[in-house]
Protein backbone atom coordinates (compact mmCIF):
# COMPACT_ATOMS: atom_id res chain seq x y z
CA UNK A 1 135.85 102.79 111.85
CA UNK A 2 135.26 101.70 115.33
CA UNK A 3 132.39 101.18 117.53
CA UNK A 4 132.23 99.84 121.59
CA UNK A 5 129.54 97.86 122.61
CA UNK A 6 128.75 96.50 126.94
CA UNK A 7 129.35 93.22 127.51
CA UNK A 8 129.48 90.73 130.25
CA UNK A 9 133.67 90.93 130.44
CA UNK A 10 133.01 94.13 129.90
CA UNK A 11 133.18 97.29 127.19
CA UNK A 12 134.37 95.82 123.73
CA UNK A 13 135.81 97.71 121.13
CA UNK A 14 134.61 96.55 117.42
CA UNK A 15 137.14 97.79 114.76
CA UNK A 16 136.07 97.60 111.01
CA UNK A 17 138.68 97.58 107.84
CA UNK A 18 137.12 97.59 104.39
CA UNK A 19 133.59 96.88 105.71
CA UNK A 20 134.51 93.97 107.64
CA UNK A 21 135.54 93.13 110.95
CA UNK A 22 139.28 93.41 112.19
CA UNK A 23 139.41 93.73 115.85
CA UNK A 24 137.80 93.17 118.74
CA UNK A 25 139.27 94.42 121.77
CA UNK A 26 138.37 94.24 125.62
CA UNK A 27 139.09 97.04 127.69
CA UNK A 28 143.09 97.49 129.23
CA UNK A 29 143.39 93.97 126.95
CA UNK A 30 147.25 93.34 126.15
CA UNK A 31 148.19 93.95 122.41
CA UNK A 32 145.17 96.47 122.24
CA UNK A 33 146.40 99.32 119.61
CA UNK A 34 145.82 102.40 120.50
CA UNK A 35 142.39 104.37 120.14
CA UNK A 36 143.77 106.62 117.44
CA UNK A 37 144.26 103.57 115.10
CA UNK A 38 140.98 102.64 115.20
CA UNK A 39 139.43 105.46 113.25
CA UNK A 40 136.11 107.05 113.43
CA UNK A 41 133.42 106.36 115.04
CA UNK A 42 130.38 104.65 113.58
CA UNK A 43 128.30 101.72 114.40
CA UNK A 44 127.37 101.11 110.77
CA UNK A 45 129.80 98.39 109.91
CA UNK A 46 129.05 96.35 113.04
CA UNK A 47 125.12 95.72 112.65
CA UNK A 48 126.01 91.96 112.27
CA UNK A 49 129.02 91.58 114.17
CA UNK A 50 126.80 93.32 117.53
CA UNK A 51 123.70 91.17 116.72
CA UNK A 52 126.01 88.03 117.05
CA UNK A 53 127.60 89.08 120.03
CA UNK A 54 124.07 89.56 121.74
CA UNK A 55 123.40 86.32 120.56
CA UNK A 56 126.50 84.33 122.12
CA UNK A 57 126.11 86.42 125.41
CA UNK A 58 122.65 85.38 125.83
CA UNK A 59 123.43 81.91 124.97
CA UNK A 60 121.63 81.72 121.60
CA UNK A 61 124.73 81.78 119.37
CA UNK A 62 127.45 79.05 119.61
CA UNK A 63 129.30 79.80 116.61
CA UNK A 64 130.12 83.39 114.58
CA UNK A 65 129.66 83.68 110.77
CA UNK A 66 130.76 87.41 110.01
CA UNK A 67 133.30 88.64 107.31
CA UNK A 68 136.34 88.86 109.10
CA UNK A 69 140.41 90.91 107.64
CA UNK A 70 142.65 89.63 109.89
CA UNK A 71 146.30 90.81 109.69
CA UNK A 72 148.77 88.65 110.66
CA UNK A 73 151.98 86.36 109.90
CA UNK A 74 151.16 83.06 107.97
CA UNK A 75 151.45 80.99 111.08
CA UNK A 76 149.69 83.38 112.81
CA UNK A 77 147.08 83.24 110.86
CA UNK A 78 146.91 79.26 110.61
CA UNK A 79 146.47 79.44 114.53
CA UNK A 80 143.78 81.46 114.37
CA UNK A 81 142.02 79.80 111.35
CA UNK A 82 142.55 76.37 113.62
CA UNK A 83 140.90 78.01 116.87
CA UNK A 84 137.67 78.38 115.50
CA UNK A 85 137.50 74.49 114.96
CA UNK A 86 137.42 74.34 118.62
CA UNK A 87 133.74 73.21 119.56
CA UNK A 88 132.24 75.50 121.82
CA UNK A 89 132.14 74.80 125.45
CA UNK A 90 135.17 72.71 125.16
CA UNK A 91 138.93 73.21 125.84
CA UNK A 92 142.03 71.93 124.27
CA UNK A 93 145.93 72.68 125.61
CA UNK A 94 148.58 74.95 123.76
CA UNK A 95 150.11 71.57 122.73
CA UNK A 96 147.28 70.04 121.09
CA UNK A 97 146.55 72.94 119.27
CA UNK A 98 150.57 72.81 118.15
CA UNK A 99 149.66 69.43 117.26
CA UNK A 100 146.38 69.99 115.32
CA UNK A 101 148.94 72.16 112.87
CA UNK A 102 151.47 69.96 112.49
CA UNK A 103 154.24 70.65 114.86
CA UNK A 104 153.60 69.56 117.91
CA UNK A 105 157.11 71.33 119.43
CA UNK A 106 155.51 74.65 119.06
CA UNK A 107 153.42 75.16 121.73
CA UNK A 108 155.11 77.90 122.51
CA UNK A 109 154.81 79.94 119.15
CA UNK A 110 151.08 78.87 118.98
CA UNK A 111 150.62 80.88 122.69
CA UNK A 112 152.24 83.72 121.51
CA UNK A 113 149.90 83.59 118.24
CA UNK A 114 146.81 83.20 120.43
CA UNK A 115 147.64 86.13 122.61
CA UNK A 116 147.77 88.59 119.19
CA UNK A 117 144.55 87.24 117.97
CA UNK A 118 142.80 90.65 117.16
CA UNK A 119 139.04 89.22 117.74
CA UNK A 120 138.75 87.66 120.94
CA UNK A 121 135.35 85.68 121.56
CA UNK A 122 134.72 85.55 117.65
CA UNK A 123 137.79 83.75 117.53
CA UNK A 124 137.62 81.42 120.38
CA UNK A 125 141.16 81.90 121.68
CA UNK A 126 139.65 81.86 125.21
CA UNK A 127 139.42 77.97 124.72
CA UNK A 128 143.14 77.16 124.82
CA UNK A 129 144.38 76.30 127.89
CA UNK A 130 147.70 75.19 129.56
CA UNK A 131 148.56 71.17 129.60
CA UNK A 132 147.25 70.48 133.03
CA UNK A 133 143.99 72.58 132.13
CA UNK A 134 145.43 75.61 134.00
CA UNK A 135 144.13 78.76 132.80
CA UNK A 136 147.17 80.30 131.66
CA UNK A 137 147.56 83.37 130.43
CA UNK A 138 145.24 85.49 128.20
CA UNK A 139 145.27 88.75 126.55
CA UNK A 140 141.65 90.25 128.38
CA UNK A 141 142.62 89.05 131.89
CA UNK A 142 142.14 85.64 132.92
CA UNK A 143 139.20 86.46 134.69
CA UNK A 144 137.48 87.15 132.14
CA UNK A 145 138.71 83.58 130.11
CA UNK A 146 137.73 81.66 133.18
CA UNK A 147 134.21 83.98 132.82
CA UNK A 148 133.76 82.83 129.19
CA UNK A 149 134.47 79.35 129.49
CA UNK A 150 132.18 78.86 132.93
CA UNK A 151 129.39 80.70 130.64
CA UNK A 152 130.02 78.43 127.84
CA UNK A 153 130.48 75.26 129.65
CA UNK A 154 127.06 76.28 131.73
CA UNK A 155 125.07 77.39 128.18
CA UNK A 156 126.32 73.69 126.62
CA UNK A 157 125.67 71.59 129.65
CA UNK A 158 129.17 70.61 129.95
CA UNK A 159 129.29 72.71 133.28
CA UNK A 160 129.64 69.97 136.49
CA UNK A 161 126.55 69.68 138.18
């Protein structure tokens, strides 16, 4: 079951397996399966999931707490599983992130892991960044990483005056 919501980067698609939340994709995102995979639609599933995305994009929510089936490789799940320990507002590099699991040589692996994370925003993978802080790649555009991290640098007070 699937569902698309507005948002400030724009339409989002909500995807639901087994009642809870699998994907959440941005419009022309990279890695986006296509429409026919997502099943029917029906906003049932997402009555949470929607709440606490009208929440974060209004500044009230910092962190998500929703049932999430992620499908994925071991790894790939670690790196996802370590992204949400990122503090919101905040930033840490591809390396660091390596680091944080344990191999600090795999900075490389970790990107490609954070580019097929299948719930953007809920899963903070908008908060790695390159090793000089360059906004390097991301799977919904990096104008709309550079978007949520100005929003949640502003909504923290961690924005520059």
């Amino acid at each position: 079951m699937h569902t698309t919501i507005d948002s400030p980067v724009g339409p989002l698609t909500l995807v639901s397996t087994d009642g809870n939340l699998s994907g959440l994709y941005m419009h022309e995102q990279r890695h986006r399966p296509p429409a026919e995979a997502f099943g029917e639609p029906d906003a049932t599933p997402f009555t949470a999931a929607v709440r606490q995305l009208r929440e974060y994009f209004a500044g009230e929510r910092t962190e998500f707490d929703l049932p999430l089936t992620l499908r994925g490789t071991p790894f790939q799940r670690s790196v996802w599983d370590e992204l949400t320990r990122i503090p919101y507002g905040e930033t840490i590099s591809y390396g660091e992130l390596a680091a944080r699991l344990g191999n600090p040589a795999a900075s490389r692996a970790v990107g490609l892991a954070n580019g097929r994370n299948p719930v953007g925003v809920i899963v903070p993978c908008h908060r790695v960044v390159g090793s000089t802080g360059a906004l390097t790649g991301y799977g919904g555009g990096v104008e709309r990483k550079q978007h949520l991290l100005a929003f949640e640098r502003t909504v923290s007070g961690l924005a520059p005056r």
